[in-house]
Protein backbone atom coordinates (compact mmCIF):
# COMPACT_ATOMS: atom_id res chain seq x y z
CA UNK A 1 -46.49 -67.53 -58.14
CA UNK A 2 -49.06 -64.93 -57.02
CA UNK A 3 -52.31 -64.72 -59.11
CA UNK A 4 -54.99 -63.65 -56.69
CA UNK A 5 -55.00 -61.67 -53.43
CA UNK A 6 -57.03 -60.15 -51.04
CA UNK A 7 -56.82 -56.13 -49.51
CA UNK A 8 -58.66 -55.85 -46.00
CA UNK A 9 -56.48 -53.66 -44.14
CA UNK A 10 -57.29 -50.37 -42.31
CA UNK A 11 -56.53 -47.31 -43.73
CA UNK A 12 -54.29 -46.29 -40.18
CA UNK A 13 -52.47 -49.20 -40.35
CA UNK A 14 -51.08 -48.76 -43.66
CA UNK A 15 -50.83 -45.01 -43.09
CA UNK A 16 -48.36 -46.04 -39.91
CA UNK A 17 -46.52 -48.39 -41.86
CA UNK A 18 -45.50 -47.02 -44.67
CA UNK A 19 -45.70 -43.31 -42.86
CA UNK A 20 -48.07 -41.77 -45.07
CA UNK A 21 -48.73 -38.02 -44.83
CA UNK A 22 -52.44 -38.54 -45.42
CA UNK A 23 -54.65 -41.27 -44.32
CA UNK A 24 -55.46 -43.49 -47.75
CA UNK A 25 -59.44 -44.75 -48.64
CA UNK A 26 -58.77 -48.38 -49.26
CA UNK A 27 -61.96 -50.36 -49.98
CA UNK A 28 -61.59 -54.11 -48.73
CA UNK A 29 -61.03 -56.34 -51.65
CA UNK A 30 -61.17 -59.97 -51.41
CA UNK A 31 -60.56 -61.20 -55.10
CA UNK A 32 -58.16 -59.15 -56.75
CA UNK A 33 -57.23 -60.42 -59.80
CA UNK A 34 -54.39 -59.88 -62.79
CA UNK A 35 -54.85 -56.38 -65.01
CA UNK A 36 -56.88 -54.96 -61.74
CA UNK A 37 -56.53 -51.66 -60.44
CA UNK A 38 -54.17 -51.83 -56.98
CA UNK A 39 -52.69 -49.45 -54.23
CA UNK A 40 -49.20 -50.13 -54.04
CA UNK A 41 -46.71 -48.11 -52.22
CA UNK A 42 -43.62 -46.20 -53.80
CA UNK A 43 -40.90 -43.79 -52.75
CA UNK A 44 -41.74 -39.72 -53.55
CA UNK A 45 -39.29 -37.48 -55.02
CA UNK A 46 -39.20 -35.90 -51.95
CA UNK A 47 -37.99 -38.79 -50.31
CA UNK A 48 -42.03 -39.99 -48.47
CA UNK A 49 -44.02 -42.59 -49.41
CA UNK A 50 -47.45 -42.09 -51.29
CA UNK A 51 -50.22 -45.05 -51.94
CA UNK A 52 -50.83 -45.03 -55.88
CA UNK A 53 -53.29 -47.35 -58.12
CA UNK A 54 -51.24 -49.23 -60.45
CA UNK A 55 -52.35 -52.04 -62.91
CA UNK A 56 -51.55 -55.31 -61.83
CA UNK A 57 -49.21 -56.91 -65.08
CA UNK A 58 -46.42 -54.83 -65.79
CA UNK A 59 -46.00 -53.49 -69.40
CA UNK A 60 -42.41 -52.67 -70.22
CA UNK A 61 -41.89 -49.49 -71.68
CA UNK A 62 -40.38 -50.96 -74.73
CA UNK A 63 -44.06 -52.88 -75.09
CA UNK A 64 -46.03 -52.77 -78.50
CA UNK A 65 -49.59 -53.81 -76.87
CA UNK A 66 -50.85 -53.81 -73.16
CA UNK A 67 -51.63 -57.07 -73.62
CA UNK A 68 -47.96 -58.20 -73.24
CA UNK A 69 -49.56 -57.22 -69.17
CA UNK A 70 -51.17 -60.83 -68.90
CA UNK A 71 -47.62 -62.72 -68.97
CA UNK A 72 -45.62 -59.89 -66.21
CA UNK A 73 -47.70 -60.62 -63.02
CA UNK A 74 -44.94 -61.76 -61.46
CA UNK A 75 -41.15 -61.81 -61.70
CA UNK A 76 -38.67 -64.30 -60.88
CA UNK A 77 -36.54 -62.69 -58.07
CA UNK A 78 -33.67 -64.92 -59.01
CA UNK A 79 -33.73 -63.20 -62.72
CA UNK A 80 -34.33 -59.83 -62.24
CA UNK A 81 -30.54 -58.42 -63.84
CA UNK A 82 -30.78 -61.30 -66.45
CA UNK A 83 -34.32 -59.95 -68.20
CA UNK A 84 -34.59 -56.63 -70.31
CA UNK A 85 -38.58 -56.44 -68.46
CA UNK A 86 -37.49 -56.16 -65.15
CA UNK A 87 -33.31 -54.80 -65.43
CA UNK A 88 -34.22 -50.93 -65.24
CA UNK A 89 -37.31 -51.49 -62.87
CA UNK A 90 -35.27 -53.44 -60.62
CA UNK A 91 -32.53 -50.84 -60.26
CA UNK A 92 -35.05 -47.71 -60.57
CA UNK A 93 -38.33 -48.34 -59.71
CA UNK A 94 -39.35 -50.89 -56.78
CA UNK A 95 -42.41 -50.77 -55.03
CA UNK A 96 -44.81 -52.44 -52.26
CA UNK A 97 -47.56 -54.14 -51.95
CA UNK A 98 -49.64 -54.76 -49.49
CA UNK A 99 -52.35 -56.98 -48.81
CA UNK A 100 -54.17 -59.00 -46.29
CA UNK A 101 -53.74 -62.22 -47.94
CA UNK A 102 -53.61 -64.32 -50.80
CA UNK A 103 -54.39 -67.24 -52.90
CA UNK A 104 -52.48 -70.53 -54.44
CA UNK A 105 -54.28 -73.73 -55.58
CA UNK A 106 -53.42 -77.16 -54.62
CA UNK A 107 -53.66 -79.68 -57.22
CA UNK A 108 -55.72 -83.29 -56.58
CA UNK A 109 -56.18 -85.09 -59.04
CA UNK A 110 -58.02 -83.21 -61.58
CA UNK A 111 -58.92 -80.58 -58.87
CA UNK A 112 -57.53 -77.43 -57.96
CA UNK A 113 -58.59 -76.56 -54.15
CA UNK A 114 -57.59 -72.94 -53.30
CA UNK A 115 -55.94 -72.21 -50.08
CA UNK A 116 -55.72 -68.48 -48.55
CA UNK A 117 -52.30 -67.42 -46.75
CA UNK A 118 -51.77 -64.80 -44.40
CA UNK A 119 -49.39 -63.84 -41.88
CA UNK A 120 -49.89 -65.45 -38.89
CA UNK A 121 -50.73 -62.53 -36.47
CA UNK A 122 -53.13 -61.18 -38.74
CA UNK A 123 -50.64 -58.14 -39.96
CA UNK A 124 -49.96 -56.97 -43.42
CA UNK A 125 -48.15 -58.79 -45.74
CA UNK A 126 -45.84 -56.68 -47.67
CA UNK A 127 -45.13 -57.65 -51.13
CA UNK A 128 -41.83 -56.76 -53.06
CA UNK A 129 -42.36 -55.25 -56.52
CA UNK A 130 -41.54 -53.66 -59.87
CA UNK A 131 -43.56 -51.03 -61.32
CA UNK A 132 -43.39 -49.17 -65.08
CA UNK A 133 -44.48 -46.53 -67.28
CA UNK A 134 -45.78 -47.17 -70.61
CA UNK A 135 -47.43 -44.92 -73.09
CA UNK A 136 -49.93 -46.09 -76.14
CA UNK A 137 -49.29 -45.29 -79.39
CA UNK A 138 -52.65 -43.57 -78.53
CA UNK A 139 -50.91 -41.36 -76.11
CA UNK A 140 -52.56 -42.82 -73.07
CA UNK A 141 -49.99 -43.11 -70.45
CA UNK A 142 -50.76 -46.67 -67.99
CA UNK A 143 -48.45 -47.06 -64.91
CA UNK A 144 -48.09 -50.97 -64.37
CA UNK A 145 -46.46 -52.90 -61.54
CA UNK A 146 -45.28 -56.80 -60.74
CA UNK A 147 -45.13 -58.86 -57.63
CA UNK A 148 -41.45 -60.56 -57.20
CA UNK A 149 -41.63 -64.25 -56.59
CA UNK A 150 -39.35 -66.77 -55.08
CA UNK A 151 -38.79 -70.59 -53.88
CA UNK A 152 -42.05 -71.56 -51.46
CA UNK A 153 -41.35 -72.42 -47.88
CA UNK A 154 -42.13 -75.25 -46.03
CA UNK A 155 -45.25 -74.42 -45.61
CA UNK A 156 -46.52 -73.97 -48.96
CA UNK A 157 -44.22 -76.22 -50.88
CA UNK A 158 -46.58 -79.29 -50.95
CA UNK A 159 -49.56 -76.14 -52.77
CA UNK A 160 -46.72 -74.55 -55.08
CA UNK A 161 -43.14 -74.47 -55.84
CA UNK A 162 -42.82 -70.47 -56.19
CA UNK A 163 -44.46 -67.92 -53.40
CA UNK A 164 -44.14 -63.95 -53.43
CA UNK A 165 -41.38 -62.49 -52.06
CA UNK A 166 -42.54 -60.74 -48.69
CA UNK A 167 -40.97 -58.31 -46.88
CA UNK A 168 -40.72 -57.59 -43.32
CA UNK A 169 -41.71 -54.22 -42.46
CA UNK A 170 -38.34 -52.94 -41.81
CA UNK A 171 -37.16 -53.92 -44.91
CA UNK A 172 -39.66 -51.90 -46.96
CA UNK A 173 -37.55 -48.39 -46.37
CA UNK A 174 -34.57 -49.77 -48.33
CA UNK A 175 -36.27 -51.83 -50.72
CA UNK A 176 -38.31 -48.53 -51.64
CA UNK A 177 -35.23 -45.97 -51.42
CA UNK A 178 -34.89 -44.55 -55.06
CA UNK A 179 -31.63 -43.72 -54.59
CA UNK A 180 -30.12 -47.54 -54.12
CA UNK A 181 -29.47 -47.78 -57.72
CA UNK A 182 -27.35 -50.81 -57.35
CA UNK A 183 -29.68 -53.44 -56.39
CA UNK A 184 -27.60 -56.08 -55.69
CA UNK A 185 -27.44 -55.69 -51.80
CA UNK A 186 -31.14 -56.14 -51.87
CA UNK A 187 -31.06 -59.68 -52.64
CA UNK A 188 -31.16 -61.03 -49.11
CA UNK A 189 -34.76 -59.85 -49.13
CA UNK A 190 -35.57 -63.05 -51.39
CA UNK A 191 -35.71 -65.60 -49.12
CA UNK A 192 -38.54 -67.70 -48.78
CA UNK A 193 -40.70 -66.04 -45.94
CA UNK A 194 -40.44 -67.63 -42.68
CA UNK A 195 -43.02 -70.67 -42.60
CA UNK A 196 -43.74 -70.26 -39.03
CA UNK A 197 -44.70 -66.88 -39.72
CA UNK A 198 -47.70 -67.81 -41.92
CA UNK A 199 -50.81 -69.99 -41.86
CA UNK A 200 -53.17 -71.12 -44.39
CA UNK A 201 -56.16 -73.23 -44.52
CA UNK A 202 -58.88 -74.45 -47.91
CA UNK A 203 -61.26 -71.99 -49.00
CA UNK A 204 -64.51 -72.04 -51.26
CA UNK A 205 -63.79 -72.18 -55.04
CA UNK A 206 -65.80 -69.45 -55.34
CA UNK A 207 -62.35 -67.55 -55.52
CA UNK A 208 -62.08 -69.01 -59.31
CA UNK A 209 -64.39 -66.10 -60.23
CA UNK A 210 -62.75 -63.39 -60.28
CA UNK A 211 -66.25 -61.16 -60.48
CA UNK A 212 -67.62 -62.98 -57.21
CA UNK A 213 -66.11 -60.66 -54.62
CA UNK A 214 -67.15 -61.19 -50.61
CA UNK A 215 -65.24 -61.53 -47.19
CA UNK A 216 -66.48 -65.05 -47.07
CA UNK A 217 -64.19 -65.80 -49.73
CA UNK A 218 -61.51 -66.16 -46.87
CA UNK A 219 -63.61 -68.17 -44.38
CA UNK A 220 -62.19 -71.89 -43.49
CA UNK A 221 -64.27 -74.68 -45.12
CA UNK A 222 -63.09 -77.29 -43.11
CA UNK A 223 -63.00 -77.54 -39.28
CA UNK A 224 -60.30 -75.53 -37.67
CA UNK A 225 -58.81 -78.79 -36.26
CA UNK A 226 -57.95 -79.41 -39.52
CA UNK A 227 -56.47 -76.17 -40.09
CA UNK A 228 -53.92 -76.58 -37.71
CA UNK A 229 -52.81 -80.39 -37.74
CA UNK A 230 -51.78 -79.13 -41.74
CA UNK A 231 -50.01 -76.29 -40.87
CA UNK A 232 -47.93 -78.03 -38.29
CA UNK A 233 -47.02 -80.98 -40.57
CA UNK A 234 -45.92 -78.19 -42.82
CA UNK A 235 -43.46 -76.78 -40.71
């Protein structure tokens, strides 16, 4: 699964990857966590691509309560046609998002040790997902969205079973066109990510707190040596 994530990527890079008319404001994040604000990327009418702020936990439009938000972080890729949530998003409304890195906890014991994964070269990491509208009985409209997951890799298999579906860059055009309404073809998008492709290494558990916020919640705490001998058993 994906619960926590970090945004530290410059506004011109996005802007040339996703082709954005105007250069975005993005302000580095490095703990984002569940029913957060987030940029994520979607197709215009006109056929461009514009950076919105969604909330992270999709609400269905069907939903009774927001709340419902807390249990549609993510989506099972492998599901998507099979569950009323996610049918009509998955056919109508895809988006991307993209981040720097992010988080999954390895379990010892009684402890969970966080780990941060990025793409190796230090490029974006493109997330697939579903996003919604929902309106309150209040009247208040909320546009949510949902990071697809999938099997883990090699790499991250001994951390977690399930890893976000990431997308390379030339992938993002089709997954985004609104006017692929039968999603089917899209499907060979949701393979596990290529393990070489990625690194990881343990970071402070600082990251647990979702209010504690800081670049350094990214550093290494253990000697890159270290770093590397795991990743290469991994693969």
């Amino acid at each position: 699964m994906c619960g926590r994530f970090a945004v530290d990527i410059a506004p011109e890079v996005l802007a040339e990857t996703f082709g954005l008319q105007v250069v975005p404001t993005v302000v580095p994040r490095y703990n984002v966590a569940p029913t957060q604000q987030v940029a994520v990327v979607r197709e215009d009418t006109d056929g461009g691509n514009r950076l919105d702020l969604l909330h992270w936990g999709l609400i269905p439009a069907w939903a009774k309560e927001r709340t419902i938000a807390y249990k549609m972080i993510n989506a099972r890729s492998e599901t998507l046609l099979e569950k009323p949530s996610f049918r009509q998003a998955y056919k109508y409304r895809r988006c991307v998002v993209p981040v720097s890195g992010f988080y999954e906890w390895r379990h010892e014991g009684k402890e969970k040790l966080p780990h941060y994964i990025r793409i190796r070269d230090g490029l974006p990491m493109l997330f697939a997902g579903l996003w919604e509208s929902w309106k309150s009985p209040e009247g208040e409209v909320v546009e949510s969205f949902t990071i697809l997951t999938t099997a883990a890799n090699k790499l991250l298999e001994s951390i977690h079973e399930r890893m976000p579906v990431i997308l390379h860059p030339d992938e993002c055009g089709r997954w985004l066109n609104r006017h692929l309404t039968d999603p089917t073809p899209l499907s060979v998008f949701f393979q596990p990510y290529p393990a070489d492709l990625l690194e990881l290494w343990p970071v402070s558990p600082l990251v647990n707190t979702p209010k504690v916020d800081s670049c350094e919640l990214i550093a290494p705490i253990c000697p890159q040596k270290e770093i590397s001998t795991e990743i290469l058993r991994a693969q």
